[in-house]
Protein backbone atom coordinates (compact mmCIF):
# COMPACT_ATOMS: atom_id res chain seq x y z
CA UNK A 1 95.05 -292.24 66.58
CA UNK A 2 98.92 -292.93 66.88
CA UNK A 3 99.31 -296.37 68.74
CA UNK A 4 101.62 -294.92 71.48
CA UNK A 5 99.98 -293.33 73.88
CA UNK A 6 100.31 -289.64 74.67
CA UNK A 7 101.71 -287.77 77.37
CA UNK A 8 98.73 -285.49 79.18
CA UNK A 9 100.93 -282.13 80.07
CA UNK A 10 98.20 -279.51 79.64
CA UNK A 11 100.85 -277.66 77.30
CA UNK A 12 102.16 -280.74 75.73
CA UNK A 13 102.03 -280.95 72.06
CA UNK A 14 99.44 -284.26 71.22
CA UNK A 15 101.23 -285.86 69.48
CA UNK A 16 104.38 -286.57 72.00
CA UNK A 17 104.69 -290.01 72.58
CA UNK A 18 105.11 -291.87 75.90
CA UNK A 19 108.21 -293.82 75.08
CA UNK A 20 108.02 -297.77 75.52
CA UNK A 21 111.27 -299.59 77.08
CA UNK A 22 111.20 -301.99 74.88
CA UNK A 23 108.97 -300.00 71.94
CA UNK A 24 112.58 -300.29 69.86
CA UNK A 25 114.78 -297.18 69.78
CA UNK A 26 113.63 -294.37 71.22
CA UNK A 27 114.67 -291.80 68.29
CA UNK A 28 112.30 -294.19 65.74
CA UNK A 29 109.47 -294.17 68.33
CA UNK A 30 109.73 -290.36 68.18
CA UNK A 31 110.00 -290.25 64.63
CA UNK A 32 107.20 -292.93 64.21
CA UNK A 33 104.58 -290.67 66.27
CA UNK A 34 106.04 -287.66 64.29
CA UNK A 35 104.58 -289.53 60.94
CA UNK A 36 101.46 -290.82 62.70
CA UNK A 37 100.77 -287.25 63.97
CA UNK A 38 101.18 -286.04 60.14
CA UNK A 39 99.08 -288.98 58.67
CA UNK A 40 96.67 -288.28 61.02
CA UNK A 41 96.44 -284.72 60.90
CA UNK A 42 97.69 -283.53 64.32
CA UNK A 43 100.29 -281.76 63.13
CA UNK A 44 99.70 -279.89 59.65
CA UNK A 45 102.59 -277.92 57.29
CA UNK A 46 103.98 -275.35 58.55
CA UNK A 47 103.76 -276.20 62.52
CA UNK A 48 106.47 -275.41 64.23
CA UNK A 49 107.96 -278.54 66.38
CA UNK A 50 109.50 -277.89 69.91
CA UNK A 51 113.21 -277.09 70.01
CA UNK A 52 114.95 -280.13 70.34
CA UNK A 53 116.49 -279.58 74.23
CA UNK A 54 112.91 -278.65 75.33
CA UNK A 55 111.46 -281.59 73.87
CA UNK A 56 114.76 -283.73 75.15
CA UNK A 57 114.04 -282.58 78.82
CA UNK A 58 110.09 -283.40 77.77
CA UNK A 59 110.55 -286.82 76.86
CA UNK A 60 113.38 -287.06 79.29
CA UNK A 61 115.68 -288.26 76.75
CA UNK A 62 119.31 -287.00 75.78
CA UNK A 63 119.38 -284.61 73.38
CA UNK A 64 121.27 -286.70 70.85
CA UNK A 65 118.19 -289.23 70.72
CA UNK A 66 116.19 -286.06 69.78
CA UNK A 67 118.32 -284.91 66.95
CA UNK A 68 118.38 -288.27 65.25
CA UNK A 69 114.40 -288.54 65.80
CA UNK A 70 114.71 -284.96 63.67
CA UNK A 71 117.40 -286.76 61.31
CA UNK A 72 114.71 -289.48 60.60
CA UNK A 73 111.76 -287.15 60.20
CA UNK A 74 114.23 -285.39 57.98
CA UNK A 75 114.83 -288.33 55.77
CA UNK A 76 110.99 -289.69 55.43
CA UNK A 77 110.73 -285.68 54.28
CA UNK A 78 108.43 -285.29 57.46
CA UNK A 79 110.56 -282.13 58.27
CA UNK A 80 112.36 -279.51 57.22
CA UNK A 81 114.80 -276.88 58.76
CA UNK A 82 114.47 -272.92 58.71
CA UNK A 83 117.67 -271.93 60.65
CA UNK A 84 117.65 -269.97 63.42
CA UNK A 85 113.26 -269.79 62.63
CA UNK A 86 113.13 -273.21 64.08
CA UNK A 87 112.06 -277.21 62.87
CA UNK A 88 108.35 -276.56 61.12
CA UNK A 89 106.35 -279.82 59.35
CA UNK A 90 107.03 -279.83 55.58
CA UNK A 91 104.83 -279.63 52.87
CA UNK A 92 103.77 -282.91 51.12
CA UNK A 93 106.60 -283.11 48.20
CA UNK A 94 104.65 -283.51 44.68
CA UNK A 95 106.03 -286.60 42.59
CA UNK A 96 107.11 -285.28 39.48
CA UNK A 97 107.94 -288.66 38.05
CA UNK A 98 107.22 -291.92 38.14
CA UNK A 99 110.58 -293.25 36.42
CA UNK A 100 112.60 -294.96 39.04
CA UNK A 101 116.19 -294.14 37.85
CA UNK A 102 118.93 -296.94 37.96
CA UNK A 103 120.73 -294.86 35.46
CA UNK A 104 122.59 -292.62 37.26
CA UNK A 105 126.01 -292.98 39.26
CA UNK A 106 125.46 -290.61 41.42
CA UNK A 107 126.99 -291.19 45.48
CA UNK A 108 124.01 -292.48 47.78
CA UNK A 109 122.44 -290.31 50.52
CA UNK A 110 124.16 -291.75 53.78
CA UNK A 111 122.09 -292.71 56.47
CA UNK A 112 122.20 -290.37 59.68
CA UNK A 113 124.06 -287.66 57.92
CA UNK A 114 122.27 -283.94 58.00
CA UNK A 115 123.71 -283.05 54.66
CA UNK A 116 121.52 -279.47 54.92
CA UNK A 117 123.52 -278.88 58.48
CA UNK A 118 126.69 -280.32 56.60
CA UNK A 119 126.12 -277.78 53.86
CA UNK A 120 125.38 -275.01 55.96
CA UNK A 121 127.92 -275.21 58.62
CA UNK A 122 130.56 -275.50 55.61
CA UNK A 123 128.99 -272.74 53.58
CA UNK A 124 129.25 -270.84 57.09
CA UNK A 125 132.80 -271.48 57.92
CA UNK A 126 134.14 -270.30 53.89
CA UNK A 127 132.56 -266.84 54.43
CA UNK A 128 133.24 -266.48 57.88
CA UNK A 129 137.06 -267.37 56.92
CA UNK A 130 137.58 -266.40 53.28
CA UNK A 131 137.86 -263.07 51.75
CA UNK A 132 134.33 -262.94 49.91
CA UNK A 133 135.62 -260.81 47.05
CA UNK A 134 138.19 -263.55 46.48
CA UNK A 135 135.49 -266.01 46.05
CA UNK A 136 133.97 -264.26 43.02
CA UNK A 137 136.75 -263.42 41.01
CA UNK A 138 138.46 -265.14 38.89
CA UNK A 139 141.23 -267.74 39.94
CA UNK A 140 144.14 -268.76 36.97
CA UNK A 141 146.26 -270.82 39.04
CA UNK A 142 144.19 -274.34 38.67
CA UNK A 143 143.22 -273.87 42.46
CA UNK A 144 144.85 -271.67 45.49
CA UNK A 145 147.07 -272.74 47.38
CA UNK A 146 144.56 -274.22 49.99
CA UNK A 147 142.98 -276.01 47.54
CA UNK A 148 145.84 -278.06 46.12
CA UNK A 149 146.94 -278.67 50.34
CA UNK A 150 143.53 -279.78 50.58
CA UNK A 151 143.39 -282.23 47.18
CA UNK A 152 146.41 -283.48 48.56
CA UNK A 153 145.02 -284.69 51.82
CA UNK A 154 142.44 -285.79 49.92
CA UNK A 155 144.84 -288.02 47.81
CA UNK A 156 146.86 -289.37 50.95
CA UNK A 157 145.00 -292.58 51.37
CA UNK A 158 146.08 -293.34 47.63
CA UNK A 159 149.57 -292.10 47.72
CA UNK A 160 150.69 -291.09 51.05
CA UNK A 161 152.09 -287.61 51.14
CA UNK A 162 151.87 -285.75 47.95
CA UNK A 163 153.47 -282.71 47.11
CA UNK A 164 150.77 -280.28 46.41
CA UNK A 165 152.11 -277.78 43.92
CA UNK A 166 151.61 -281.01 41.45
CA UNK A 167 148.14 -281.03 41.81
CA UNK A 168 145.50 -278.98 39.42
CA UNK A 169 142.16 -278.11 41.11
CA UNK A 170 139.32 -278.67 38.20
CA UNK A 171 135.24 -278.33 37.73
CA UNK A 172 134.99 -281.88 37.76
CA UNK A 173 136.33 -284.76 36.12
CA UNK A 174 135.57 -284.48 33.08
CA UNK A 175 137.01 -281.02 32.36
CA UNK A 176 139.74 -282.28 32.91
CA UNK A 177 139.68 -285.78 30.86
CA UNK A 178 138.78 -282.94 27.79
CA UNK A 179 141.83 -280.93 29.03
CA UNK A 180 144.47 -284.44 28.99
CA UNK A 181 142.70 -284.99 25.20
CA UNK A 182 143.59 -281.39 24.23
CA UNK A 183 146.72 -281.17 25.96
CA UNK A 184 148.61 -284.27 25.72
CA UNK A 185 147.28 -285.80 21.81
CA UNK A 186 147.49 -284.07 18.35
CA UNK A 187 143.84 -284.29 15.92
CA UNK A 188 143.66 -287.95 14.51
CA UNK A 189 145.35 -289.64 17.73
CA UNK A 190 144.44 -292.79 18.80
CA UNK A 191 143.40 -293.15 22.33
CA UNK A 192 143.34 -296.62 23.76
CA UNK A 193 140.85 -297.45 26.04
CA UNK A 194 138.85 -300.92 27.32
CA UNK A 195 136.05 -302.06 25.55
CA UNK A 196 133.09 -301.09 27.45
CA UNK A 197 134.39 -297.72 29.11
CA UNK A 198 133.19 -294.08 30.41
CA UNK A 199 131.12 -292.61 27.87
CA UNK A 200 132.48 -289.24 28.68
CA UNK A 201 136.15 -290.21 26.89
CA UNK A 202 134.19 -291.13 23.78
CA UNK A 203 132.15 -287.57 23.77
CA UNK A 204 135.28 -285.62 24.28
CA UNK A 205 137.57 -287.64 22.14
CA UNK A 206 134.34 -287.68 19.50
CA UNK A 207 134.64 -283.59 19.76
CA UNK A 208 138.10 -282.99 19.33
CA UNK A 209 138.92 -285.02 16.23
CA UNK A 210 140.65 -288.44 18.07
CA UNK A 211 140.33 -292.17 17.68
CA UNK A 212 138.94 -294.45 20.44
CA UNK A 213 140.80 -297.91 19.86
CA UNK A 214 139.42 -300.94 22.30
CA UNK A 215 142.19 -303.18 23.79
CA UNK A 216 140.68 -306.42 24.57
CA UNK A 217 140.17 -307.34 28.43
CA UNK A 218 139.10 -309.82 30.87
CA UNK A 219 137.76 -310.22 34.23
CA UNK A 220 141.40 -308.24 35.61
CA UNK A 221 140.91 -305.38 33.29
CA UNK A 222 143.08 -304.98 30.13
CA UNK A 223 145.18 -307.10 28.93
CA UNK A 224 148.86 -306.27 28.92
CA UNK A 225 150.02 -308.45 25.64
CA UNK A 226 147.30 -306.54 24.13
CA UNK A 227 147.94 -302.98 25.28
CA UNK A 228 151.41 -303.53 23.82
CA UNK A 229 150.81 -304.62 20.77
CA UNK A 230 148.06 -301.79 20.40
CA UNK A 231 150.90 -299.54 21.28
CA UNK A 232 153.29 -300.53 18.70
CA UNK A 233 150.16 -300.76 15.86
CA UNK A 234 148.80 -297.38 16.60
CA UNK A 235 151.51 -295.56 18.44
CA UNK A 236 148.82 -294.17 20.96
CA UNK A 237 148.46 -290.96 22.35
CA UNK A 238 146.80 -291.86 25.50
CA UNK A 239 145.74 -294.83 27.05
CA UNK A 240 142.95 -294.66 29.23
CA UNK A 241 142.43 -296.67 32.28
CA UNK A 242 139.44 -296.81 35.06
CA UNK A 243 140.83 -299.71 37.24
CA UNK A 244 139.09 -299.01 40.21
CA UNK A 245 135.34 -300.27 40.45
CA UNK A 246 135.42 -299.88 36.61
CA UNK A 247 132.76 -298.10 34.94
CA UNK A 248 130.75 -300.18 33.80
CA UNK A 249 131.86 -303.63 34.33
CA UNK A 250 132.65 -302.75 38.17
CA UNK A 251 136.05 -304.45 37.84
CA UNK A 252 138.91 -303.75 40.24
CA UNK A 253 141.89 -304.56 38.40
CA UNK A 254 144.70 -306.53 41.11
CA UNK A 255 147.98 -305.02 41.79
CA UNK A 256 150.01 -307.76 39.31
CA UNK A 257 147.77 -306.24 36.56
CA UNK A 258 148.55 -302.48 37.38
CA UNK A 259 152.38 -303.54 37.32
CA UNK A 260 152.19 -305.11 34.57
CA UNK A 261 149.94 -302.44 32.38
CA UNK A 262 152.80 -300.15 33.99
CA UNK A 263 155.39 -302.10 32.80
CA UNK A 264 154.08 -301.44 29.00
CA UNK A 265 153.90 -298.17 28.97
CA UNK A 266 157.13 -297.83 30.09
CA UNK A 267 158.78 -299.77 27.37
CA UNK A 268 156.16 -297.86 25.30
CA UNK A 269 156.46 -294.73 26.23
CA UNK A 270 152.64 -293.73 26.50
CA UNK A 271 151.08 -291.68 28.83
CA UNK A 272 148.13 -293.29 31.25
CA UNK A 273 145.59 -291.28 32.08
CA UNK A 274 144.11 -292.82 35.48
CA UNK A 275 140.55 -291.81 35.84
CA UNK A 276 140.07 -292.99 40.01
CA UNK A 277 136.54 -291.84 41.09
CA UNK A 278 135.97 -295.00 43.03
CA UNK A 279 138.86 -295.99 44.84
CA UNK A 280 137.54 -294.04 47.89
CA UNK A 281 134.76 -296.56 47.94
CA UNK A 282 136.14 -299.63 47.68
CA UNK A 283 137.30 -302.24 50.11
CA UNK A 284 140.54 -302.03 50.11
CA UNK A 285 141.65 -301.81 46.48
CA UNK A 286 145.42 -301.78 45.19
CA UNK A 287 147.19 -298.98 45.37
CA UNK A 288 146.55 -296.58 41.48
CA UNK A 289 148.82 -297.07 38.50
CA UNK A 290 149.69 -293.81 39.62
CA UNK A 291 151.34 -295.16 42.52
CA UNK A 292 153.85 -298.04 40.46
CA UNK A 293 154.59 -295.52 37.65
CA UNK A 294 154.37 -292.15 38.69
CA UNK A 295 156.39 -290.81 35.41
CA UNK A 296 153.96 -292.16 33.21
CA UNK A 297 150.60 -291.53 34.68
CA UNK A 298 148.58 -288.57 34.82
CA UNK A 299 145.93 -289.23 38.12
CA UNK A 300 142.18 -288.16 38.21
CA UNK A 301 139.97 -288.14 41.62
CA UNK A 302 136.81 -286.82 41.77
CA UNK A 303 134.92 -285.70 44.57
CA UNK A 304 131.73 -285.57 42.66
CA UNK A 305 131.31 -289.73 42.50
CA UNK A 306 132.05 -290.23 46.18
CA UNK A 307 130.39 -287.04 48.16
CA UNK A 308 128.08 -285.09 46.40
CA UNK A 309 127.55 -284.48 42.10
CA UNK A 310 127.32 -280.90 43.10
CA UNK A 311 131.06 -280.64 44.22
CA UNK A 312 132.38 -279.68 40.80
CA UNK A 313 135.87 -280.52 42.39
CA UNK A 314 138.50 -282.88 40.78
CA UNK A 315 142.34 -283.04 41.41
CA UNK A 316 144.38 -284.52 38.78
CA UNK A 317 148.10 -284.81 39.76
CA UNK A 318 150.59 -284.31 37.09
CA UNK A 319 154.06 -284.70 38.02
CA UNK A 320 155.82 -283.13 34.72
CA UNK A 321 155.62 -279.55 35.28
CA UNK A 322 155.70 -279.05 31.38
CA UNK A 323 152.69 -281.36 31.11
CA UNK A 324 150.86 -279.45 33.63
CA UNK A 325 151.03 -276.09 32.25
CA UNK A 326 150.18 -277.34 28.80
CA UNK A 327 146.98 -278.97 31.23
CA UNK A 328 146.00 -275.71 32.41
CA UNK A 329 146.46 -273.66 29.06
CA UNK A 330 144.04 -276.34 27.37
CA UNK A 331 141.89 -276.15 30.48
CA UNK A 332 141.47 -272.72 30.32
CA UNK A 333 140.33 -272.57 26.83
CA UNK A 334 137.19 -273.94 27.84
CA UNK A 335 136.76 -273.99 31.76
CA UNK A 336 138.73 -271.13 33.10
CA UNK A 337 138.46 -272.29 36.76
CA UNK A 338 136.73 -274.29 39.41
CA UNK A 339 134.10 -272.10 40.66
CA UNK A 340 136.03 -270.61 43.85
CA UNK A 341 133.09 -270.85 46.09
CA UNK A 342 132.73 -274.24 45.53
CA UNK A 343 136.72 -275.38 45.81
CA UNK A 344 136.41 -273.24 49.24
CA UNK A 345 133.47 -275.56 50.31
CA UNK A 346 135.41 -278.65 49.24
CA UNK A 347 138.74 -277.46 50.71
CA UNK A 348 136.41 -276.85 53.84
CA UNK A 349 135.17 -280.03 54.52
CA UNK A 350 138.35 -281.80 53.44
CA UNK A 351 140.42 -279.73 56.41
CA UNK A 352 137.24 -280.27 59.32
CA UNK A 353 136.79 -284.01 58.75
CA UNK A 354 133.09 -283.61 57.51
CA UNK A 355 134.33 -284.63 53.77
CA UNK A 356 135.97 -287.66 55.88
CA UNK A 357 132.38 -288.42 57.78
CA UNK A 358 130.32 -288.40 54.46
CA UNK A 359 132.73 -290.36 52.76
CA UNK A 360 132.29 -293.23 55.54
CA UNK A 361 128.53 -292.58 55.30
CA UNK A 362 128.00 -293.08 51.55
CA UNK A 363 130.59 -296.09 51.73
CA UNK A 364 128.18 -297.61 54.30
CA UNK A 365 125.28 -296.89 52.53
CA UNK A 366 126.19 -298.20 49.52
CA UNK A 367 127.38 -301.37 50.50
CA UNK A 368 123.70 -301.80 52.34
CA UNK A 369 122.44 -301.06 48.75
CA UNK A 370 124.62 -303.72 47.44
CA UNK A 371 123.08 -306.24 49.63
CA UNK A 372 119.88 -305.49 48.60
CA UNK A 373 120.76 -305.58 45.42
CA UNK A 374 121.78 -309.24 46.11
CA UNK A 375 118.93 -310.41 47.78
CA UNK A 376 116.40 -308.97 45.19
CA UNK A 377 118.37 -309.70 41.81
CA UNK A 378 119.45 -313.22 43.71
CA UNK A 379 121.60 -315.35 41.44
CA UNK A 380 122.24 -312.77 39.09
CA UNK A 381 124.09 -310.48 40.92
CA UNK A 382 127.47 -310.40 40.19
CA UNK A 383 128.82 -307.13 42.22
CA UNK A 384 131.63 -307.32 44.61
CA UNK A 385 129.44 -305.43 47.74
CA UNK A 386 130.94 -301.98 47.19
CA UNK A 387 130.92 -298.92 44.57
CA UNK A 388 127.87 -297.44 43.26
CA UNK A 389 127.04 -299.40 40.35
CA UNK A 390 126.35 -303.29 39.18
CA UNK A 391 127.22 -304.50 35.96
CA UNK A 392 124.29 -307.08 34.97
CA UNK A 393 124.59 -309.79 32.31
CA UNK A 394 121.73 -310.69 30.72
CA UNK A 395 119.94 -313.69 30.02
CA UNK A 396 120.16 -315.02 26.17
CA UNK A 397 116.68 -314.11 25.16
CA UNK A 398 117.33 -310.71 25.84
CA UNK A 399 119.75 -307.98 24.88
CA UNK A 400 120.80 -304.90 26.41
CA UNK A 401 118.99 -302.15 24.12
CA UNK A 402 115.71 -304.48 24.28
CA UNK A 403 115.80 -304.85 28.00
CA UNK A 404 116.42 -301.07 28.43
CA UNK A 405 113.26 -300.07 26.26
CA UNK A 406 111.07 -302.77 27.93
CA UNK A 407 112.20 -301.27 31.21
CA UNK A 408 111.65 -297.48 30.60
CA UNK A 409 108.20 -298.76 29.41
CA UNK A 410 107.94 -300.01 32.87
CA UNK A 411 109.19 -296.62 34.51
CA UNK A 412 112.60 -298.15 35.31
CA UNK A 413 115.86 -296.43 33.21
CA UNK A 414 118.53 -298.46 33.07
CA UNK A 415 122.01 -298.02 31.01
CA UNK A 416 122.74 -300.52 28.36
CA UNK A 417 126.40 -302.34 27.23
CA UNK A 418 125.94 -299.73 23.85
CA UNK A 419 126.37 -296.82 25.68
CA UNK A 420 129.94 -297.57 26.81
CA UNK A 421 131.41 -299.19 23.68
CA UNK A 422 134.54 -298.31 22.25
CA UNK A 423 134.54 -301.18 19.89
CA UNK A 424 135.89 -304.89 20.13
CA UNK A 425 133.35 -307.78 21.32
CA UNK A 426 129.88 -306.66 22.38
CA UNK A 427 128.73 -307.35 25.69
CA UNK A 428 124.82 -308.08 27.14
CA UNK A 429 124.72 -306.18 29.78
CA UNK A 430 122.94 -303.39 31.27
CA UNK A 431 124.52 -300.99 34.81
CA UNK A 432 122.79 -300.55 37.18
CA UNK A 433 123.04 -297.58 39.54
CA UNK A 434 121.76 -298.38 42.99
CA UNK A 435 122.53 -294.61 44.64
CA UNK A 436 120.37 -292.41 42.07
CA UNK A 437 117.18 -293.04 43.86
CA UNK A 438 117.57 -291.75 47.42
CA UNK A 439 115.12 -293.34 49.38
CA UNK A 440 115.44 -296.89 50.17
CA UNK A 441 112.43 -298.37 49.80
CA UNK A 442 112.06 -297.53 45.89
CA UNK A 443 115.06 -298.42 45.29
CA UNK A 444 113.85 -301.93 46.42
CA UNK A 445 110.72 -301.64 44.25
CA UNK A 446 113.07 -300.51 41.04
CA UNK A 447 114.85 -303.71 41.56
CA UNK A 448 112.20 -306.09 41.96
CA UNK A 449 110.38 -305.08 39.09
CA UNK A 450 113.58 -305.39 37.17
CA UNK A 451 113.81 -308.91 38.27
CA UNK A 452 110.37 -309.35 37.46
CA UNK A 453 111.15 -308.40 34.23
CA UNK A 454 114.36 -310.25 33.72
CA UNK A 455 112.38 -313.00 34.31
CA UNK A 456 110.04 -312.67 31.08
CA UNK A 457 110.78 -312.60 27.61
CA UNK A 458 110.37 -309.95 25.37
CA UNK A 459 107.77 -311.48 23.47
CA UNK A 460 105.54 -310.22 26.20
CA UNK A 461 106.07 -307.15 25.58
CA UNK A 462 104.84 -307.66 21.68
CA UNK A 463 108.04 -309.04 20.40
CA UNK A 464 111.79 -308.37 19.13
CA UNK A 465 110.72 -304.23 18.27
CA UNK A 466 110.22 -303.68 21.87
């Protein structure tokens, strides 16, 4: 039986517990006997729970404590919601895999965030408010009108006010890095980029018949001397720049370096592509490229990296209106639109604050994750406590594609340094992703066994072949 004791209502459900003053907070005392009562058998799958102002006026309790208790159940997957049917007991959920994925940069759940109610009440409010027929047809206009009002509130922390009709609404982020390549660089180009970057520029550049070209770096980002003299050797058609949180090397590059990379391709004349997923998440990072050279950078932000991958939503601000319909014509030759239903949802949530809340939620979460990160991987941590992702430098005896085998052989996938070269010095190094596993507690269990493995050499596993 549950240790808390019971209360004896004749019509009380058994497994109710009789809350302790100083049992710890009364929303994990109710969610604690919920998980008991499950364990135990008390309540099976498919019982229907109490609704939560009967069982508030039960337990004498505000009904706030009860919906967190549900909001914990939720998250140990005790629970699950069916509407206006009611809170029923879930079914056990079947492990499909064993691999514990640090692979991934994908945002963290947040912690006391309903994302099912978030979903629904947005989903709720589009088709309430929309005209459904306008939400599946098709759109030409890189995003209505709401949409670009909407990416531009999004952009306001960035840039302060932003004048919307230079904004393009696109399915993601990387649409729209294909769409710069197509649009703004001729076959054979050279794109300049740093020397571990997104692997994403290299697929699309790959594709379309350009050059990837690494300008050297260090721990600031890319080195202006050397972005110039790139520029006059290979008379670029892009440079591309991540200098937020950098992915991989989680770099933020300071505001001297932005002026200063700003300052060459001015006297250059090359056009910066800013890819910005991060900046949302970090603490307090310099205001974009964007920002210090608005005629010669073309601005990417994502919603997918800091709210949900399933919000297929990017805004990329190009001031030049030339530019921007040469954007769109390459965009369309391969992604005609954002899907409408999806920009409405977005635009939704940006307009009611709830994009705002789970922003602040995955922020939070992930700097939590960060600190475990520290304690487990101890002195070879090297992350700055925010962003989704640590960039991990190995020890000598082991490089980044060994470590990376050894560890999917121990049901951990990591990335290694290879997988974001563009050329120049090679780095040991593998990322790791601390949001792709949602629950907490194997998150902590991916990372200690990839400390315990750190920690051994890969003659353990039978050698250099590994």
């Amino acid at each position: 039986m549950s240790q808390l004791k019971t209360i004896q209502d004749e019509d009380a459900p058994g497994w109710l517990p009789r809350l302790a003053v100083h049992g710890g907070p009364r929303f994990l005392q109710i969610a604690d006997a919920l998980q008991a009562a499950v364990a135990e058998g008390t309540l099976q799958p498919g019982d229907r729970l109490p609704p939560q102002r009967r069982l508030a006026a039960r337990l004498r309790v505000d009904l706030t404590t009860i919906t967190r208790a549900y909001d914990e159940a939720r998250r140990r997957n005790l629970l699950e919601g069916r509407g206006a049917r009611g809170t029923y007991v879930a079914a056990p959920k079947a492990e499909l895999t064993a691999v514990l994925d640090l692979s991934m940069n994908t945002p963290p759940p947040p912690d006391g965030v309903d994302f099912d109610d978030l979903l629904q009440q947005g989903l709720a409010q589009v088709l309430m408010r929309a005209d459904n027929a306008l939400l599946m047809t098709y759109h030409l206009g890189g995003g209505s009108e709401a949409d670009r009002k909407a990416g531009a509130a999004w952009l306001a922390p960035m840039f302060g006010q932003v004048d919307a009709s230079q904004l393009v609404v696109c399915p993601g982020a990387q649409a729209a890095i294909a769409a710069l390549i197509l649009a703004l660089t001729a076959p054979g180009d050279v794109i300049l980029a740093e020397p571990a970057t997104y692997p994403g520029l290299r697929a699309a550049a790959t594709q379309f018949g350009r050059r990837i070209v690494a300008v050297d770096a260090d721990r600031h980002g890319m080195l202006p001397a050397a972005l110039e003299e790139a520029c006059r050797r290979h008379q670029p058609g892009l440079v591309y720049l991540n200098p937020t949180l950098q992915n991989p090397t989680a770099v933020t590059m300071p505001e001297r370096r932005r002026k200063e990379l700003a300052g060459v391709a001015r006297r250059c004349k090359v056009r910066i592509v800013e890819d910005d997923p991060y900046w949302l998440l970090a603490d307090s990072p310099p205001a974009p490229i964007a920002a210090l050279a608005p005629e010669q950078v073309v601005y990417i932000s994502t919603l997918s990296k800091c709210l949900t991958p399933g919000l297929r939503v990017a805004f990329v601000l190009i001031r030049d209106p030339g530019e921007r319909e040469r954007f769109l014509v390459a965009l369309r030759s391969f992604a005609l639109m954002a899907a409408p239903l999806t920009a409405a949802l977005a635009t939704q949530w940006i307009r009611d604050g709830s994009a705002g809340r789970l922003l602040e939620g995955v922020c939070k979460e992930a700097r939590l994750r960060h600190r475990m990160a520290r304690d487990v991987l101890a002195g070879r941590y090297s992350g700055l406590g925010d962003g989704l992702h640590v960039w991990l430098a190995l020890p000598a005896y082991w490089n980044s594609a060994q470590l990376a085998r050894a560890a999917d052989s121990e049901g951990i996938a990591v990335t290694p340094a290879e997988a974001f070269a563009s050329g120049g010095a090679s780095v040991n190094a593998i990322r790791i992703s601390l949001g792709s596993i949602p629950d907490r507690g194997r998150l902590q269990a991916g990372l200690q066994r990839l400390s315990q493995l750190l920690a051994r050499r890969p003659e353990s596993f039978g050698g250099a072949g590994v």
